[in-house]
PDB file of N, CA and C in Angstrom:
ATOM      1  N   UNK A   1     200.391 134.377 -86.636  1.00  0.00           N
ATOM      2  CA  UNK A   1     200.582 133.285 -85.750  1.00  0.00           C
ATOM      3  C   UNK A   1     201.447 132.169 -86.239  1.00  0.00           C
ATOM      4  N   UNK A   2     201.421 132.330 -87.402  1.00  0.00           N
ATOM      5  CA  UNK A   2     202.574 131.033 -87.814  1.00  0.00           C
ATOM      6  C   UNK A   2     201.947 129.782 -88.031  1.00  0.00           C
ATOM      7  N   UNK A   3     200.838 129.787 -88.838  1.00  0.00           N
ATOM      8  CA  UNK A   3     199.457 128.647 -89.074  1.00  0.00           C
ATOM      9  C   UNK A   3     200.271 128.787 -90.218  1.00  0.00           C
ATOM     10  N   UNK A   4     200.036 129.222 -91.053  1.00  0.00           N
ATOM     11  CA  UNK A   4     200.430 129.008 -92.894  1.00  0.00           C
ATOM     12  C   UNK A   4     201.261 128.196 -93.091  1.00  0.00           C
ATOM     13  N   UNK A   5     202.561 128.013 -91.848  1.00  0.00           N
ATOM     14  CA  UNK A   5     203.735 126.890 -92.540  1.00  0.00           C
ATOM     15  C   UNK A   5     202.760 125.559 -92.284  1.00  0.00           C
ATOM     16  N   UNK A   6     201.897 125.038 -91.727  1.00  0.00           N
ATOM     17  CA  UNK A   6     201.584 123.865 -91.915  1.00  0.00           C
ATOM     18  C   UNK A   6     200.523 123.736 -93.363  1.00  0.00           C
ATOM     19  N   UNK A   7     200.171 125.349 -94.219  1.00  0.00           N
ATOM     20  CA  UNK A   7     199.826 125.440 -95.445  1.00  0.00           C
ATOM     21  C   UNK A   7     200.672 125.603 -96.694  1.00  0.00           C
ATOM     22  N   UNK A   8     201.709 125.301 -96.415  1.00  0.00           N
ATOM     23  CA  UNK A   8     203.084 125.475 -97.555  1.00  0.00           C
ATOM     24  C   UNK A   8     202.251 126.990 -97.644  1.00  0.00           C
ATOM     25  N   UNK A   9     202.812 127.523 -96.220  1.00  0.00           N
ATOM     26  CA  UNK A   9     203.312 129.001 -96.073  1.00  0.00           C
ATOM     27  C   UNK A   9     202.043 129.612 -97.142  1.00  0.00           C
ATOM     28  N   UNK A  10     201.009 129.156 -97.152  1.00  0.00           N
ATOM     29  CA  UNK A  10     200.062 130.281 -98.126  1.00  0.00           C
ATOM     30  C   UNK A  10     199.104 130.517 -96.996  1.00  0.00           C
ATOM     31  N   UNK A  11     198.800 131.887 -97.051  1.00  0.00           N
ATOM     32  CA  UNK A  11     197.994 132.821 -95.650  1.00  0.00           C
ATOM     33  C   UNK A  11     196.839 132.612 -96.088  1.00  0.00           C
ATOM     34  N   UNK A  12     195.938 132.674 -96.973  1.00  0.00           N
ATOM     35  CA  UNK A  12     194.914 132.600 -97.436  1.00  0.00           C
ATOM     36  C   UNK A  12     194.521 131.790 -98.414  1.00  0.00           C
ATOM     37  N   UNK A  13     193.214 131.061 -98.594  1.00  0.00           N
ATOM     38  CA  UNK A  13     192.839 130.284 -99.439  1.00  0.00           C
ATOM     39  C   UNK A  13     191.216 130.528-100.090  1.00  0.00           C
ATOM     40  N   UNK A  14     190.933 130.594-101.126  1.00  0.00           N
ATOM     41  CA  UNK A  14     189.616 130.595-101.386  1.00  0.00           C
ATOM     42  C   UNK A  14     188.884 129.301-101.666  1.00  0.00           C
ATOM     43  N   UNK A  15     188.324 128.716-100.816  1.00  0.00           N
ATOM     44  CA  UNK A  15     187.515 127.511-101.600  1.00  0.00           C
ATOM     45  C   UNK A  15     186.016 127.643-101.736  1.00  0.00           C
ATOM     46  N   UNK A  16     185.752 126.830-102.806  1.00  0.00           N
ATOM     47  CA  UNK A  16     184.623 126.614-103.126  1.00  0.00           C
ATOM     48  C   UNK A  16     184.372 125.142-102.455  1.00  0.00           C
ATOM     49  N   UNK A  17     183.163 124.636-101.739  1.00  0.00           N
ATOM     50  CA  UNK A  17     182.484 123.505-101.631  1.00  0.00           C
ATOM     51  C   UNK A  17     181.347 123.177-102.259  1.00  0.00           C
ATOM     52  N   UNK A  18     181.087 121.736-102.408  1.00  0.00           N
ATOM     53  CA  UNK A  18     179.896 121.593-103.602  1.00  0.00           C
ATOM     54  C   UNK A  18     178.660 121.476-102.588  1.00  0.00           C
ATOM     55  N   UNK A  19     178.384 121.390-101.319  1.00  0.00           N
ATOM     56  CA  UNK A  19     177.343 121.296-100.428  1.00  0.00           C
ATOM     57  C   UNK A  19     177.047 122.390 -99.566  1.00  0.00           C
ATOM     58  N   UNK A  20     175.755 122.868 -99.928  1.00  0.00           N
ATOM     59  CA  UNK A  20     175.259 124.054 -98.761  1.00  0.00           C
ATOM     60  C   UNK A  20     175.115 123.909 -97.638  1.00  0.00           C
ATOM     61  N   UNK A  21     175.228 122.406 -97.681  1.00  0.00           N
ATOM     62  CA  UNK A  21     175.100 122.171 -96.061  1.00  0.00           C
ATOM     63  C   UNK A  21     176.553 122.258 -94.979  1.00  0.00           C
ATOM     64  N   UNK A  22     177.200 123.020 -95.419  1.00  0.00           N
ATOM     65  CA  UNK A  22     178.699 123.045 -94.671  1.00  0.00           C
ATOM     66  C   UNK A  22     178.411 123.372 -93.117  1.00  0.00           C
ATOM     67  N   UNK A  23     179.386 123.179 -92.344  1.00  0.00           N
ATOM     68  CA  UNK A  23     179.461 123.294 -90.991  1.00  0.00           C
ATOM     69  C   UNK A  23     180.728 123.716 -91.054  1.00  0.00           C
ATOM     70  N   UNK A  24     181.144 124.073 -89.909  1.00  0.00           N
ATOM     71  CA  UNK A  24     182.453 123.952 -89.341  1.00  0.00           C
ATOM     72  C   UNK A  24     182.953 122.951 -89.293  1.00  0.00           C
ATOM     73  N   UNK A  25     182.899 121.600 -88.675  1.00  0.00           N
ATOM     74  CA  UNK A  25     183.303 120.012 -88.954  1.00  0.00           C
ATOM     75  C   UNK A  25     183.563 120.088 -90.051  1.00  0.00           C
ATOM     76  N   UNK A  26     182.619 119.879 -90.874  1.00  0.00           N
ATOM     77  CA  UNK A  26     182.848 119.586 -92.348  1.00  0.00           C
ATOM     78  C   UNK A  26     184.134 120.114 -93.413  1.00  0.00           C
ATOM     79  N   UNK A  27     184.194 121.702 -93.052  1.00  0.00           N
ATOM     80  CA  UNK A  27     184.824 122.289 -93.306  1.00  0.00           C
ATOM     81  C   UNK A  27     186.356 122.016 -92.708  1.00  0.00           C
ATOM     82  N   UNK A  28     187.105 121.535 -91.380  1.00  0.00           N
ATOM     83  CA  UNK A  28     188.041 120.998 -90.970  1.00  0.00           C
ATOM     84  C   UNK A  28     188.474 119.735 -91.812  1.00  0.00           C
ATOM     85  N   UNK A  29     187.434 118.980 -91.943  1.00  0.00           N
ATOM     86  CA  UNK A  29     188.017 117.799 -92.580  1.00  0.00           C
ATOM     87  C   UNK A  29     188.148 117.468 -93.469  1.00  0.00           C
ATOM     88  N   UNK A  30     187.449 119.055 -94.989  1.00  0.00           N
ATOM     89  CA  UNK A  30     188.422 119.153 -96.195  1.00  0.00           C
ATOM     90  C   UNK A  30     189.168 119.882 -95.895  1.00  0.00           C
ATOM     91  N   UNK A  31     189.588 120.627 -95.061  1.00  0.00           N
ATOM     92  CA  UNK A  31     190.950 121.383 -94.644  1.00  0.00           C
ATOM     93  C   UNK A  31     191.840 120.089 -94.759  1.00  0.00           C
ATOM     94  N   UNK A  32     191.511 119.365 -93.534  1.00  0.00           N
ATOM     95  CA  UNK A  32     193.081 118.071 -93.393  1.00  0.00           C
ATOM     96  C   UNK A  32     193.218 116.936 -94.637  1.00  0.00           C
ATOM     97  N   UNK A  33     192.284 116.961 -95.440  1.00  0.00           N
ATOM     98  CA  UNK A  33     192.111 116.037 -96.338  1.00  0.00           C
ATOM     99  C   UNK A  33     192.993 116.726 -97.975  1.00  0.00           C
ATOM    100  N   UNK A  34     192.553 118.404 -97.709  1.00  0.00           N
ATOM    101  CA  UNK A  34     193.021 118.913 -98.713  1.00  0.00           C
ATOM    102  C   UNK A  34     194.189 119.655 -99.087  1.00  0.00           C
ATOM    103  N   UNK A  35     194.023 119.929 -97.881  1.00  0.00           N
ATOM    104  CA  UNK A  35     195.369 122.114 -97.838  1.00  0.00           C
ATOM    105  C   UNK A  35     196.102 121.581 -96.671  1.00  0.00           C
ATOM    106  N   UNK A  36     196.213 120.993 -95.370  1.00  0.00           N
ATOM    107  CA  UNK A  36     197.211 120.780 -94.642  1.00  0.00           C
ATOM    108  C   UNK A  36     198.461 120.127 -95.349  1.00  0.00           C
ATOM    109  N   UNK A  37     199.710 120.553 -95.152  1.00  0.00           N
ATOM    110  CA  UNK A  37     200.688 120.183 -95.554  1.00  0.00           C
ATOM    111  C   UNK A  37     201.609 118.890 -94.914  1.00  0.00           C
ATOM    112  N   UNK A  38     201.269 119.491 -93.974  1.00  0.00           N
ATOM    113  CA  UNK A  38     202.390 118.595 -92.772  1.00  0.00           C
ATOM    114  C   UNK A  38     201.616 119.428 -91.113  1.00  0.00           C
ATOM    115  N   UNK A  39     202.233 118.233 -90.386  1.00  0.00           N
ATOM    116  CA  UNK A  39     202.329 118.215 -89.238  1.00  0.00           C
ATOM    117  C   UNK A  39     200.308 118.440 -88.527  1.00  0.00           C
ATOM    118  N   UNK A  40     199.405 117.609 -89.127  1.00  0.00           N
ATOM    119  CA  UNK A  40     197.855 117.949 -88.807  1.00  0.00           C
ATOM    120  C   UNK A  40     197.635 118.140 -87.187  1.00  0.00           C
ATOM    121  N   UNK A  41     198.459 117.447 -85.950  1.00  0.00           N
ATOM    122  CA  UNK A  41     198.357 117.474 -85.012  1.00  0.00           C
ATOM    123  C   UNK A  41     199.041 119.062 -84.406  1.00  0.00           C
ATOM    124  N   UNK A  42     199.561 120.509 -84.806  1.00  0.00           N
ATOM    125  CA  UNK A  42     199.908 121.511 -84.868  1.00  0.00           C
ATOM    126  C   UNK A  42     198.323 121.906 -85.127  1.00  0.00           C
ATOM    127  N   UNK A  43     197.536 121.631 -85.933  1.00  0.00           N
ATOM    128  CA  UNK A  43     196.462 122.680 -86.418  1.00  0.00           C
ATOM    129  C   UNK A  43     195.109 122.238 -85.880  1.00  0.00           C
ATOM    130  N   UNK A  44     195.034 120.490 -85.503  1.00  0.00           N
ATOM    131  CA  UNK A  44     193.886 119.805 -85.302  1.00  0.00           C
ATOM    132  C   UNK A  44     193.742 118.961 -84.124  1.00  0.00           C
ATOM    133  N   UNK A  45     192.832 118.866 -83.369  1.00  0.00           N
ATOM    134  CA  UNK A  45     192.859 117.563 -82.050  1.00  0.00           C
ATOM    135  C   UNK A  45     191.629 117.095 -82.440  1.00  0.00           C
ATOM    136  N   UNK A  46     191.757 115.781 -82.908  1.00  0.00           N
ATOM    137  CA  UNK A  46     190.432 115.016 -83.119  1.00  0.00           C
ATOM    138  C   UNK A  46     189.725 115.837 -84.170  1.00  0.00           C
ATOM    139  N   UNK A  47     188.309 115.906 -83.783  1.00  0.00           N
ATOM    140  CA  UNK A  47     187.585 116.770 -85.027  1.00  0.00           C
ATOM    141  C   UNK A  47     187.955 118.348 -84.909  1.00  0.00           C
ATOM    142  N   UNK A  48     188.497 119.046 -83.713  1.00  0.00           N
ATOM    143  CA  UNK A  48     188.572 120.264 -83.215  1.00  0.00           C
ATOM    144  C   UNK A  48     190.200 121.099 -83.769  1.00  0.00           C
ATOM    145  N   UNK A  49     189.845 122.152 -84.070  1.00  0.00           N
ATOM    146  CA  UNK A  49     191.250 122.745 -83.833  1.00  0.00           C
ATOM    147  C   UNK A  49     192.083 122.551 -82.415  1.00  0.00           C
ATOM    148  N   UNK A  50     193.055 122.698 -82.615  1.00  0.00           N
ATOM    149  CA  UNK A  50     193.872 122.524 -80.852  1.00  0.00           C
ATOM    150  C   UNK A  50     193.448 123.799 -80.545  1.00  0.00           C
ATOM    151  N   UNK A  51     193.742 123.291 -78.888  1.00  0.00           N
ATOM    152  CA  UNK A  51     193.739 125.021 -77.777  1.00  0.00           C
ATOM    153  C   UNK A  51     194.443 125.639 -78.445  1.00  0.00           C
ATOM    154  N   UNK A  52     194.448 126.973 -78.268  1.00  0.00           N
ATOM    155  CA  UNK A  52     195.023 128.132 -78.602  1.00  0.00           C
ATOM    156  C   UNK A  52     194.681 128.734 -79.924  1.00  0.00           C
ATOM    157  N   UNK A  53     193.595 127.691 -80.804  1.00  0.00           N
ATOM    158  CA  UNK A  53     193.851 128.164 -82.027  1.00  0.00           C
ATOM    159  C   UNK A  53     191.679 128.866 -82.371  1.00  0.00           C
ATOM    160  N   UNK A  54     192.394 129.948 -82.490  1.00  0.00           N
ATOM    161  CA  UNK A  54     190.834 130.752 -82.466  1.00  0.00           C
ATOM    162  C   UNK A  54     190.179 130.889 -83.933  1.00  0.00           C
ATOM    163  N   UNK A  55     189.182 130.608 -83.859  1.00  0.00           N
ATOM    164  CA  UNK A  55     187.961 130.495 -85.253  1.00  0.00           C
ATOM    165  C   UNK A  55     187.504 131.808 -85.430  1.00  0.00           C
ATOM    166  N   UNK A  56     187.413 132.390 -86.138  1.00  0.00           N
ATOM    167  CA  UNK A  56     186.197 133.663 -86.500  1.00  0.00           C
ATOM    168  C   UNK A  56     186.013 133.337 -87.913  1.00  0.00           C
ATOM    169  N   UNK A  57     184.477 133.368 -87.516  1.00  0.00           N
ATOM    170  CA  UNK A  57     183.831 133.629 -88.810  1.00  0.00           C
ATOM    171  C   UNK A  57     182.804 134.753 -89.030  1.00  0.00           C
ATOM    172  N   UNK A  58     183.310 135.821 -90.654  1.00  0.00           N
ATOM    173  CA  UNK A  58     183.030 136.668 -90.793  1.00  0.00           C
ATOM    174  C   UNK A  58     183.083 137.608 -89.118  1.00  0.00           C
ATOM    175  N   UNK A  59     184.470 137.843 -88.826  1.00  0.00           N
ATOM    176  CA  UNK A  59     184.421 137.899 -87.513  1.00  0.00           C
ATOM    177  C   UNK A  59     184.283 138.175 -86.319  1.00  0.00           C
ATOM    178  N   UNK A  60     183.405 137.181 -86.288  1.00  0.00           N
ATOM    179  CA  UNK A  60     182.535 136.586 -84.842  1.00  0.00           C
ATOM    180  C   UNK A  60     183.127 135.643 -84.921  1.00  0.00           C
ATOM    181  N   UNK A  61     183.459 135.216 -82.970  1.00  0.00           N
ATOM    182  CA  UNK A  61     184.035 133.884 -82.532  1.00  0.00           C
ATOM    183  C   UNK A  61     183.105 132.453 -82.606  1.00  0.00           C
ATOM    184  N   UNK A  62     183.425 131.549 -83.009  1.00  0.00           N
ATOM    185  CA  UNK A  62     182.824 130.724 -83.774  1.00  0.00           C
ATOM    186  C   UNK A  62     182.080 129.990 -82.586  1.00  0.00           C
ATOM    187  N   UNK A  63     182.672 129.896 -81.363  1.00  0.00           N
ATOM    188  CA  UNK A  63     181.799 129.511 -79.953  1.00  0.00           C
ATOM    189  C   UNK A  63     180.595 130.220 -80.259  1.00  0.00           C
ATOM    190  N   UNK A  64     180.584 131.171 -80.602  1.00  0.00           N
ATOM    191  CA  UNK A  64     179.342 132.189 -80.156  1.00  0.00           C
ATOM    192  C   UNK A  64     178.145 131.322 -81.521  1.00  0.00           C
ATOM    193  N   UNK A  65     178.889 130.971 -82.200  1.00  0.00           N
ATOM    194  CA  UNK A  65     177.857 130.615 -83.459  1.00  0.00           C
ATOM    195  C   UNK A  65     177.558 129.263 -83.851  1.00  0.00           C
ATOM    196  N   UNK A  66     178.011 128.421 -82.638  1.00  0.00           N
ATOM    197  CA  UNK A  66     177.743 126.825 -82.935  1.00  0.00           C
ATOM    198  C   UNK A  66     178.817 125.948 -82.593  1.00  0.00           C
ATOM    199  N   UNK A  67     179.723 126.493 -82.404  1.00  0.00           N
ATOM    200  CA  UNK A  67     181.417 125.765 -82.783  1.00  0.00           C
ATOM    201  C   UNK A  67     181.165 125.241 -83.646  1.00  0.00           C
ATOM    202  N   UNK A  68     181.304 123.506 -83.739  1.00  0.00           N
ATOM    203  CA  UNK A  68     182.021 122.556 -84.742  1.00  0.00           C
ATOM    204  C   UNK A  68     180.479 122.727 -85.316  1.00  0.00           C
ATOM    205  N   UNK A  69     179.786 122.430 -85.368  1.00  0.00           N
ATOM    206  CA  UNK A  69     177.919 122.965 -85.707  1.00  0.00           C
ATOM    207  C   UNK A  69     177.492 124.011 -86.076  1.00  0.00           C
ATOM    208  N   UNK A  70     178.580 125.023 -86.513  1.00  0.00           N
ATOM    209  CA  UNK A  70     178.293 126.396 -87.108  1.00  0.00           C
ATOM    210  C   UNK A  70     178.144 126.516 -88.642  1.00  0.00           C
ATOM    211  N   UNK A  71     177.178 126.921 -88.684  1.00  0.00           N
ATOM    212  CA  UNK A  71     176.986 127.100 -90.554  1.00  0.00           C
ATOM    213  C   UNK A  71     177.923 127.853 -91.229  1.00  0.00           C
ATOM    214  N   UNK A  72     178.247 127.098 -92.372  1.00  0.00           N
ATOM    215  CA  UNK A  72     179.091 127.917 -93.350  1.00  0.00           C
ATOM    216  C   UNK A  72     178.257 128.434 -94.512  1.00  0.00           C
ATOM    217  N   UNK A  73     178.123 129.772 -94.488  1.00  0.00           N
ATOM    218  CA  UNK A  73     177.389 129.907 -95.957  1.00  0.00           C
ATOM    219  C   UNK A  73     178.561 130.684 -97.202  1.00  0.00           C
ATOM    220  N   UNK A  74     177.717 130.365 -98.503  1.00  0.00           N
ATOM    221  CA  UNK A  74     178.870 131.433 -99.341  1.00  0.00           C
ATOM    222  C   UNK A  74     179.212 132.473 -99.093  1.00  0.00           C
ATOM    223  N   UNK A  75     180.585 132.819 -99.575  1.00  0.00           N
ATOM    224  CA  UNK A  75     180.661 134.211 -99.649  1.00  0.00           C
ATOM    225  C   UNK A  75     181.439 134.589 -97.833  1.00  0.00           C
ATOM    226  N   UNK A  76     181.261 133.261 -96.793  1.00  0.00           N
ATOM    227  CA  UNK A  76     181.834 133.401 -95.641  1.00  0.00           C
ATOM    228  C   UNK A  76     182.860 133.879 -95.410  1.00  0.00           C
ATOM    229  N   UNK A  77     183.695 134.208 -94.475  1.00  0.00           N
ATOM    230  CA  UNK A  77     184.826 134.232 -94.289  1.00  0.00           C
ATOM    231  C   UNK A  77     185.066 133.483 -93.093  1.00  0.00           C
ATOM    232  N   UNK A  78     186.362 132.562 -92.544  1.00  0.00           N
ATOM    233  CA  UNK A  78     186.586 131.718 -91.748  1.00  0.00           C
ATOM    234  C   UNK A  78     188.186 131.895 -91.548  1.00  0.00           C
ATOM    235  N   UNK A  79     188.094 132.390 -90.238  1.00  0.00           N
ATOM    236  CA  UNK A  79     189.667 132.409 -90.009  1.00  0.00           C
ATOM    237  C   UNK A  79     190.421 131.937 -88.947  1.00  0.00           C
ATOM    238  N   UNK A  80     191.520 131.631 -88.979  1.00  0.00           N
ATOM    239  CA  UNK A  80     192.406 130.489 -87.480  1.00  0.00           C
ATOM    240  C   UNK A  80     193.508 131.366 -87.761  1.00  0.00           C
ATOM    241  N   UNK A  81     193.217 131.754 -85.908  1.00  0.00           N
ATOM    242  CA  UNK A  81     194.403 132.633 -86.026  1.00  0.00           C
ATOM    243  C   UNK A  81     195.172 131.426 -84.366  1.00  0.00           C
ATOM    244  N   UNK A  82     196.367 131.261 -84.218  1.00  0.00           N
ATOM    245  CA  UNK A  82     196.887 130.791 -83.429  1.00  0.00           C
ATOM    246  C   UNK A  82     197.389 131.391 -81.882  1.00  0.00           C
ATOM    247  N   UNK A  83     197.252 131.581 -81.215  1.00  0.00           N
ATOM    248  CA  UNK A  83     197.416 131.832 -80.199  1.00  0.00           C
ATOM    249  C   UNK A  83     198.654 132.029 -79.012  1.00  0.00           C
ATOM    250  N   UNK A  84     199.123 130.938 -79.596  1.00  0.00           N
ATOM    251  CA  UNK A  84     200.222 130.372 -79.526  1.00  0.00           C
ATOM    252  C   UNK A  84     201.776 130.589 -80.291  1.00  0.00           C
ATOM    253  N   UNK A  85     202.634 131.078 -79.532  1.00  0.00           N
ATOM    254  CA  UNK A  85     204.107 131.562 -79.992  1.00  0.00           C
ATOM    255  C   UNK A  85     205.286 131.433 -79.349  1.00  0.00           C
ATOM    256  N   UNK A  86     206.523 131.482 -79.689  1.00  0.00           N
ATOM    257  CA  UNK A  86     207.917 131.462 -78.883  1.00  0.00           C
ATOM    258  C   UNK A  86     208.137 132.396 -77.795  1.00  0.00           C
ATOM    259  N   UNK A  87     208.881 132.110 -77.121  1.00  0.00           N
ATOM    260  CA  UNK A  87     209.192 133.151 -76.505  1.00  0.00           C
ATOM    261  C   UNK A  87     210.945 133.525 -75.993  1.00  0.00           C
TER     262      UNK A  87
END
């Protein structure tokens, strides 16, 4: 989808967080605080990813599991794939 260039082009990331209590929220806003490169309004609206841009975790669609209120546990997997392209 073309998400990574707003990660200086890296597709994948492993992080560790120091709180078990992660969410999805939580997890967005060391995304924009940490790994976004440029352009946060491409990847984020307010606390939410923008339209078009789909969540799975370990994957299942993240609606189905809480949205922004979805637990993150270790060992998760969490992915944004974009929706959205040229034409």
């Amino acid at each position: 989808g073309g998400l990574e260039l707003l990660f200086g082009s890296v597709k994948c990331h492993e992080v560790e967080l120091d709180s078990n209590e992660i969410t999805v929220e939580k997890l967005l806003v060391w995304i924009r605080e940490n790994l976004l490169k440029e352009r946060q309004e491409m990847f984020l609206k307010g606390k939410s990813v923008r339209p078009g841009v789909l969540v799975l975790i370990n994957d299942y669609d993240w609606e189905l599991m809480g949205h922004l209120e979805a637990p993150i546990k270790d060992k998760d997997s969490v992915v944004f794939i974009s929706t959205l392209h040229g034409g």
